[in-house]
PDB file of N, CA and C in Angstrom:
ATOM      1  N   UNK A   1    -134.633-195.985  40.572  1.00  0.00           N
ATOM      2  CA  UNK A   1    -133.512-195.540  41.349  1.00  0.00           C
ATOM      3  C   UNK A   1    -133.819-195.477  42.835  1.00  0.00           C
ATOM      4  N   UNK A   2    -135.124-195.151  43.189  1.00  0.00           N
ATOM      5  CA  UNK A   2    -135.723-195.080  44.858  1.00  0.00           C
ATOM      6  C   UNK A   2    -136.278-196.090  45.052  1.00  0.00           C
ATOM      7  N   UNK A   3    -136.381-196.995  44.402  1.00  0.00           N
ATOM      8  CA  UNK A   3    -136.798-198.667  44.979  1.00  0.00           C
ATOM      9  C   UNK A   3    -136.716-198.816  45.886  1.00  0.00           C
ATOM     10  N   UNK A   4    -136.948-199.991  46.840  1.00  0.00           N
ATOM     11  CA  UNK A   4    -136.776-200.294  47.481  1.00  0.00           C
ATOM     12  C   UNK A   4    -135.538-201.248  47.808  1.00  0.00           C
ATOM     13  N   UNK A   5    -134.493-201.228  48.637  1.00  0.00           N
ATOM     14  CA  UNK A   5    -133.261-201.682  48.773  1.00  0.00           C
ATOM     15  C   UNK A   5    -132.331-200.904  47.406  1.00  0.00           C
ATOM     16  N   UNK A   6    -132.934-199.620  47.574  1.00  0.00           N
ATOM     17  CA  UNK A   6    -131.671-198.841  46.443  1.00  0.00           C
ATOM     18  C   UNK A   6    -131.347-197.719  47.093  1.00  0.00           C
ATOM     19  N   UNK A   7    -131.066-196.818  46.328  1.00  0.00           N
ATOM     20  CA  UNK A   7    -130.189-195.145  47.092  1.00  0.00           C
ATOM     21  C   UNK A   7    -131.505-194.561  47.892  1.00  0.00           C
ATOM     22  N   UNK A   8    -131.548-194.066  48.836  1.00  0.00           N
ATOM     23  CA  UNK A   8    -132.148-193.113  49.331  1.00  0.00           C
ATOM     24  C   UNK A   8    -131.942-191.627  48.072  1.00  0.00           C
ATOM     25  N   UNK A   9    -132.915-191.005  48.800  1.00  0.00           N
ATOM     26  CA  UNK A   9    -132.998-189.491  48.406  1.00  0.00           C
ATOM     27  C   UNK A   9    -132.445-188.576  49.356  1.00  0.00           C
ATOM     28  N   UNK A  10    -131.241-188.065  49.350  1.00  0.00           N
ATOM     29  CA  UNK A  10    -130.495-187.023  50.027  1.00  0.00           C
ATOM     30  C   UNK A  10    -131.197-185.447  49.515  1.00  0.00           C
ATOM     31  N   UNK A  11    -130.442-184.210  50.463  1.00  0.00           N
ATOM     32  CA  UNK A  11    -130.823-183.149  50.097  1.00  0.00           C
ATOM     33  C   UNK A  11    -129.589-182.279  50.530  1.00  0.00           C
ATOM     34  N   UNK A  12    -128.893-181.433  49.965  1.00  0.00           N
ATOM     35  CA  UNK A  12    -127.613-180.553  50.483  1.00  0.00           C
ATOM     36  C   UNK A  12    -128.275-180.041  51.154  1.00  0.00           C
ATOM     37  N   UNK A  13    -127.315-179.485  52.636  1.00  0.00           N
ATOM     38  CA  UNK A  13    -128.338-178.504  53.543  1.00  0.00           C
ATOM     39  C   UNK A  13    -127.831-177.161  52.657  1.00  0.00           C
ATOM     40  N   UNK A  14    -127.511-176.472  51.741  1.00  0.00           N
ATOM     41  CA  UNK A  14    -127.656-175.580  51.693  1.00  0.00           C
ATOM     42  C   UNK A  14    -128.921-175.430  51.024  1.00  0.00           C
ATOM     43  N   UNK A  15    -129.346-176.334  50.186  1.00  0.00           N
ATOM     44  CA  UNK A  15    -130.526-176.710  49.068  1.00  0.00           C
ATOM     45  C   UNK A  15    -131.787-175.850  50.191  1.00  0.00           C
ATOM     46  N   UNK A  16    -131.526-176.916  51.315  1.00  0.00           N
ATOM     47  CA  UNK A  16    -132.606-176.667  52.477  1.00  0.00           C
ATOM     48  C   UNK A  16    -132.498-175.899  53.370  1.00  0.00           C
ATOM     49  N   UNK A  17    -131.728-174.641  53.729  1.00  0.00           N
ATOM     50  CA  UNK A  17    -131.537-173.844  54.118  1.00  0.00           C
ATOM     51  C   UNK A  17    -132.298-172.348  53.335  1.00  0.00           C
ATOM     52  N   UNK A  18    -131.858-172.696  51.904  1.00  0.00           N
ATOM     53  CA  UNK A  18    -132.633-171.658  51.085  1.00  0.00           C
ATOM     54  C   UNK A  18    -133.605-171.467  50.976  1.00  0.00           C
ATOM     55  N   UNK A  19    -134.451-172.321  50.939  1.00  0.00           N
ATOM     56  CA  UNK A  19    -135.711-173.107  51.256  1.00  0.00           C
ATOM     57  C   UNK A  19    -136.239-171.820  52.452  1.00  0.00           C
ATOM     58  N   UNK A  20    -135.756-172.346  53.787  1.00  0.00           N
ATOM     59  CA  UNK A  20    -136.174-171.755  54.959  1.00  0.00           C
ATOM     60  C   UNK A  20    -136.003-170.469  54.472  1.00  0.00           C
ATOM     61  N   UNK A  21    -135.039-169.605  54.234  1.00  0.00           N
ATOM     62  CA  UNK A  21    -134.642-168.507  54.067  1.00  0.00           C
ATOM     63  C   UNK A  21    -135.629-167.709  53.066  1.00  0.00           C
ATOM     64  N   UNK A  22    -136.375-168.465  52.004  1.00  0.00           N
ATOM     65  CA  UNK A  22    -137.422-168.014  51.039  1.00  0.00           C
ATOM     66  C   UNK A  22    -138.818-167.917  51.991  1.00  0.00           C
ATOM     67  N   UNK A  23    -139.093-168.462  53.025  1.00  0.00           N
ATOM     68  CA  UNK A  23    -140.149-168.936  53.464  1.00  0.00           C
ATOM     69  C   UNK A  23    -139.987-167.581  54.684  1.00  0.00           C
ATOM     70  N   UNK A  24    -138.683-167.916  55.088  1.00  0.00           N
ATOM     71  CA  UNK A  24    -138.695-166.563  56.121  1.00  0.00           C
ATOM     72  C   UNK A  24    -138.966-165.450  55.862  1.00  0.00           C
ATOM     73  N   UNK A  25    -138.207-164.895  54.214  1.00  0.00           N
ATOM     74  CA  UNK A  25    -138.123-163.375  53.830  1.00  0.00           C
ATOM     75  C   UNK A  25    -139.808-163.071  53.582  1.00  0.00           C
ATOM     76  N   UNK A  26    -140.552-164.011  52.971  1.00  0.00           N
ATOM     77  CA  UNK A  26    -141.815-163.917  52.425  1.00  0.00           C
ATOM     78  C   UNK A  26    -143.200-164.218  53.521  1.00  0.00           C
ATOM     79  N   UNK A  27    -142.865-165.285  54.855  1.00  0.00           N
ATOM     80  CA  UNK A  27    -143.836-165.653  55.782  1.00  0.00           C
ATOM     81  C   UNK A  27    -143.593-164.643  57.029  1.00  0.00           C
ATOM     82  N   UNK A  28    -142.064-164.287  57.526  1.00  0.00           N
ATOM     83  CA  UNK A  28    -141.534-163.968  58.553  1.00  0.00           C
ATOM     84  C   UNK A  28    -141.651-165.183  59.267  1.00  0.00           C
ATOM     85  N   UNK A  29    -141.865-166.429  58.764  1.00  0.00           N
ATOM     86  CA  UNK A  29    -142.118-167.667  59.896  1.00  0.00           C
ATOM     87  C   UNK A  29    -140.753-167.754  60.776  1.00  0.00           C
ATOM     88  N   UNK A  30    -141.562-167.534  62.347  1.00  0.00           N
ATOM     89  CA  UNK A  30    -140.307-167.579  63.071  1.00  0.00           C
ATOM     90  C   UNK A  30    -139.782-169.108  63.598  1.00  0.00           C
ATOM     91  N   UNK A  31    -140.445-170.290  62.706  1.00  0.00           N
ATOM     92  CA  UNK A  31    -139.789-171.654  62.818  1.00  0.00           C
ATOM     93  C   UNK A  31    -138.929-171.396  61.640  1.00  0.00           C
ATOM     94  N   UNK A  32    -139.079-170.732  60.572  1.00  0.00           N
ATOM     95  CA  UNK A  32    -137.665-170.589  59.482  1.00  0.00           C
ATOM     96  C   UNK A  32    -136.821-170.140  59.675  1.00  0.00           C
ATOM     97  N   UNK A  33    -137.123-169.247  60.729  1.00  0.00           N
ATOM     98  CA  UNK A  33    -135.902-168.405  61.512  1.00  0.00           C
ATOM     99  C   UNK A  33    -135.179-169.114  62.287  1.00  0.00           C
ATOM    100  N   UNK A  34    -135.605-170.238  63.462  1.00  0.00           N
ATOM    101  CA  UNK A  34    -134.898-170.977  63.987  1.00  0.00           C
ATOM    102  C   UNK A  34    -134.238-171.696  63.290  1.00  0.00           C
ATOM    103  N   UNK A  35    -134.556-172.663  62.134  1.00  0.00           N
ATOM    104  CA  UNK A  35    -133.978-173.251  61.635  1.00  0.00           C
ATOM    105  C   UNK A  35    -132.743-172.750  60.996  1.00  0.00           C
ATOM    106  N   UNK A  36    -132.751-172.007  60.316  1.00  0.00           N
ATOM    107  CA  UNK A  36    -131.736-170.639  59.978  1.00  0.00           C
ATOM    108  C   UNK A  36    -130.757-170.614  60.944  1.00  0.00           C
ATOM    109  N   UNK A  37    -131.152-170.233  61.858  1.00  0.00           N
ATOM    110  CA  UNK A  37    -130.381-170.257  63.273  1.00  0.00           C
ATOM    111  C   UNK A  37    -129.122-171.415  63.224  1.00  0.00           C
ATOM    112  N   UNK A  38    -130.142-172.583  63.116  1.00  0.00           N
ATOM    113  CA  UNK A  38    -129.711-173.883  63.963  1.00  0.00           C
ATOM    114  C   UNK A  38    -128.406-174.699  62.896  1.00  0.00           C
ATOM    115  N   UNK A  39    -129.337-174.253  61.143  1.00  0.00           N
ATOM    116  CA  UNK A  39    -128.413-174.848  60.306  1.00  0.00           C
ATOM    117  C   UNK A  39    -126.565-173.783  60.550  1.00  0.00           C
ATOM    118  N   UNK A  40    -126.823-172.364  61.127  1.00  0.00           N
ATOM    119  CA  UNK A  40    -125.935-171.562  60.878  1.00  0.00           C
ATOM    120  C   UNK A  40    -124.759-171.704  62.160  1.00  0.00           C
ATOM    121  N   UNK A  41    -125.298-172.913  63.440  1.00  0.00           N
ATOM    122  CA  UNK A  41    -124.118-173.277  64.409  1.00  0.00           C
ATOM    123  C   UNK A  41    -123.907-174.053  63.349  1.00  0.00           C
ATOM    124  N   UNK A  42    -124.611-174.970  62.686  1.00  0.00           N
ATOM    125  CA  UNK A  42    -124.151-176.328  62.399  1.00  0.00           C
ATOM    126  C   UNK A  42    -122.451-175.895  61.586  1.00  0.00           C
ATOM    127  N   UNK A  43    -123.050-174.508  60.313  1.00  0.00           N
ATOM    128  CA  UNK A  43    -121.617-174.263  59.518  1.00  0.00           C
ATOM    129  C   UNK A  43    -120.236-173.598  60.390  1.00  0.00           C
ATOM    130  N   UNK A  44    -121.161-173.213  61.618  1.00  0.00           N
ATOM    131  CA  UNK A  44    -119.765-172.704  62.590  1.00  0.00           C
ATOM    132  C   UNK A  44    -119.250-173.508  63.102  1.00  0.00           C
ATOM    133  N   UNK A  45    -119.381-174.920  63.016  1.00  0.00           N
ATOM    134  CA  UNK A  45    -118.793-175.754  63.686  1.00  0.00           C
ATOM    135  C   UNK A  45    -118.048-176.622  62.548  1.00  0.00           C
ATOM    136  N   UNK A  46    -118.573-176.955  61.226  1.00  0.00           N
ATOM    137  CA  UNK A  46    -117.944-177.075  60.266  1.00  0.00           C
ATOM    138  C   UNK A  46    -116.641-176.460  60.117  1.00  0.00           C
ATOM    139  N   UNK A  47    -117.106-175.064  60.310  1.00  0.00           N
ATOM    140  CA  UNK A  47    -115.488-174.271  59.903  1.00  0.00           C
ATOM    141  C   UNK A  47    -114.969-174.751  61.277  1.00  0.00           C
ATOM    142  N   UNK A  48    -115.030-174.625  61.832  1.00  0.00           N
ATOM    143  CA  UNK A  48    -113.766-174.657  63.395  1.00  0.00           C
ATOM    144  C   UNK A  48    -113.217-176.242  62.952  1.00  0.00           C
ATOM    145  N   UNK A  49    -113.447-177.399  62.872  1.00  0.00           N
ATOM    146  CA  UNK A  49    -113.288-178.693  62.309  1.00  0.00           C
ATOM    147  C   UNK A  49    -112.472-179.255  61.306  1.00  0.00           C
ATOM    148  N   UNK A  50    -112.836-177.726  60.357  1.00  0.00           N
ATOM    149  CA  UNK A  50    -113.042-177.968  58.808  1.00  0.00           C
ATOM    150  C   UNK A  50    -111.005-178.508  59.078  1.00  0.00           C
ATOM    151  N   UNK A  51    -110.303-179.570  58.418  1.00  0.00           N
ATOM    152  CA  UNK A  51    -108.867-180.278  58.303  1.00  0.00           C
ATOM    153  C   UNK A  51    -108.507-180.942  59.383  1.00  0.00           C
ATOM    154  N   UNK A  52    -108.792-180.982  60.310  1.00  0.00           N
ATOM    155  CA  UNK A  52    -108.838-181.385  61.866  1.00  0.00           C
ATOM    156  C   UNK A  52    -108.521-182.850  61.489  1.00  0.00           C
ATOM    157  N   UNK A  53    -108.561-183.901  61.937  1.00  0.00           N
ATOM    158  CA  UNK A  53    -108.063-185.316  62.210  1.00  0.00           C
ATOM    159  C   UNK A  53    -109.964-185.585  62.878  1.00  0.00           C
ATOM    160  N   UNK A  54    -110.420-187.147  62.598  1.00  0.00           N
ATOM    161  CA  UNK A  54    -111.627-187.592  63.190  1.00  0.00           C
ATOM    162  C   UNK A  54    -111.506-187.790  64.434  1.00  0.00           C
ATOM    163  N   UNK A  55    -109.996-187.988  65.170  1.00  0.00           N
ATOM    164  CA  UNK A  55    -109.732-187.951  66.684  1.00  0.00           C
ATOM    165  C   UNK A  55    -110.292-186.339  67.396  1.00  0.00           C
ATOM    166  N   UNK A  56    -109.931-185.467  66.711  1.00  0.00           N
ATOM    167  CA  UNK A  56    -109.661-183.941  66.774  1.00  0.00           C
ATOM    168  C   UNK A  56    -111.251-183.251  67.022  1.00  0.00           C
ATOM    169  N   UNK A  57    -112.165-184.203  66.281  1.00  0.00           N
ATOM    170  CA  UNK A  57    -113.127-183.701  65.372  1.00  0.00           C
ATOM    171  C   UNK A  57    -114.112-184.287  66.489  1.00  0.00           C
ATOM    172  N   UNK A  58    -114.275-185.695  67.084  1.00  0.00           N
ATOM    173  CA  UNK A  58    -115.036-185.841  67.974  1.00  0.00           C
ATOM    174  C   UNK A  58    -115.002-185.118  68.951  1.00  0.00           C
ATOM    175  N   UNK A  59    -116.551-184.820  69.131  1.00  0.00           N
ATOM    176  CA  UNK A  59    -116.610-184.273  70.817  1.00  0.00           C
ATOM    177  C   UNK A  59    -117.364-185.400  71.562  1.00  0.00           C
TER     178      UNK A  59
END
């Protein structure tokens, strides 16, 4: 299935968000924290977007 010239391997960011969030509660790593951060504009900008038109949607 990961051959070569076949599907890539995707990952949901929430998959990988949890991830950080396990690593944070247990390391305090403050790069899990940023990331945390960074994935959490990404969903605020999702919602503001979220039905919008792709004209609407570019910035």
């Amino acid at each position: 299935m990961f051959a070569q010239d076949k599907a890539s391997e995707m990952a949901c960011v929430a998959h990988i968000r949890r991830k950080f969030v396990d690593i944070h509660a247990s390391q305090g790593s403050s790069v899990a924290g940023e990331a945390i951060q960074r994935i959490a504009k990404h969903y605020e900008i999702e919602k503001e977007v979220r039905g919008k038109s792709p004209s609407q949607r570019f910035c």
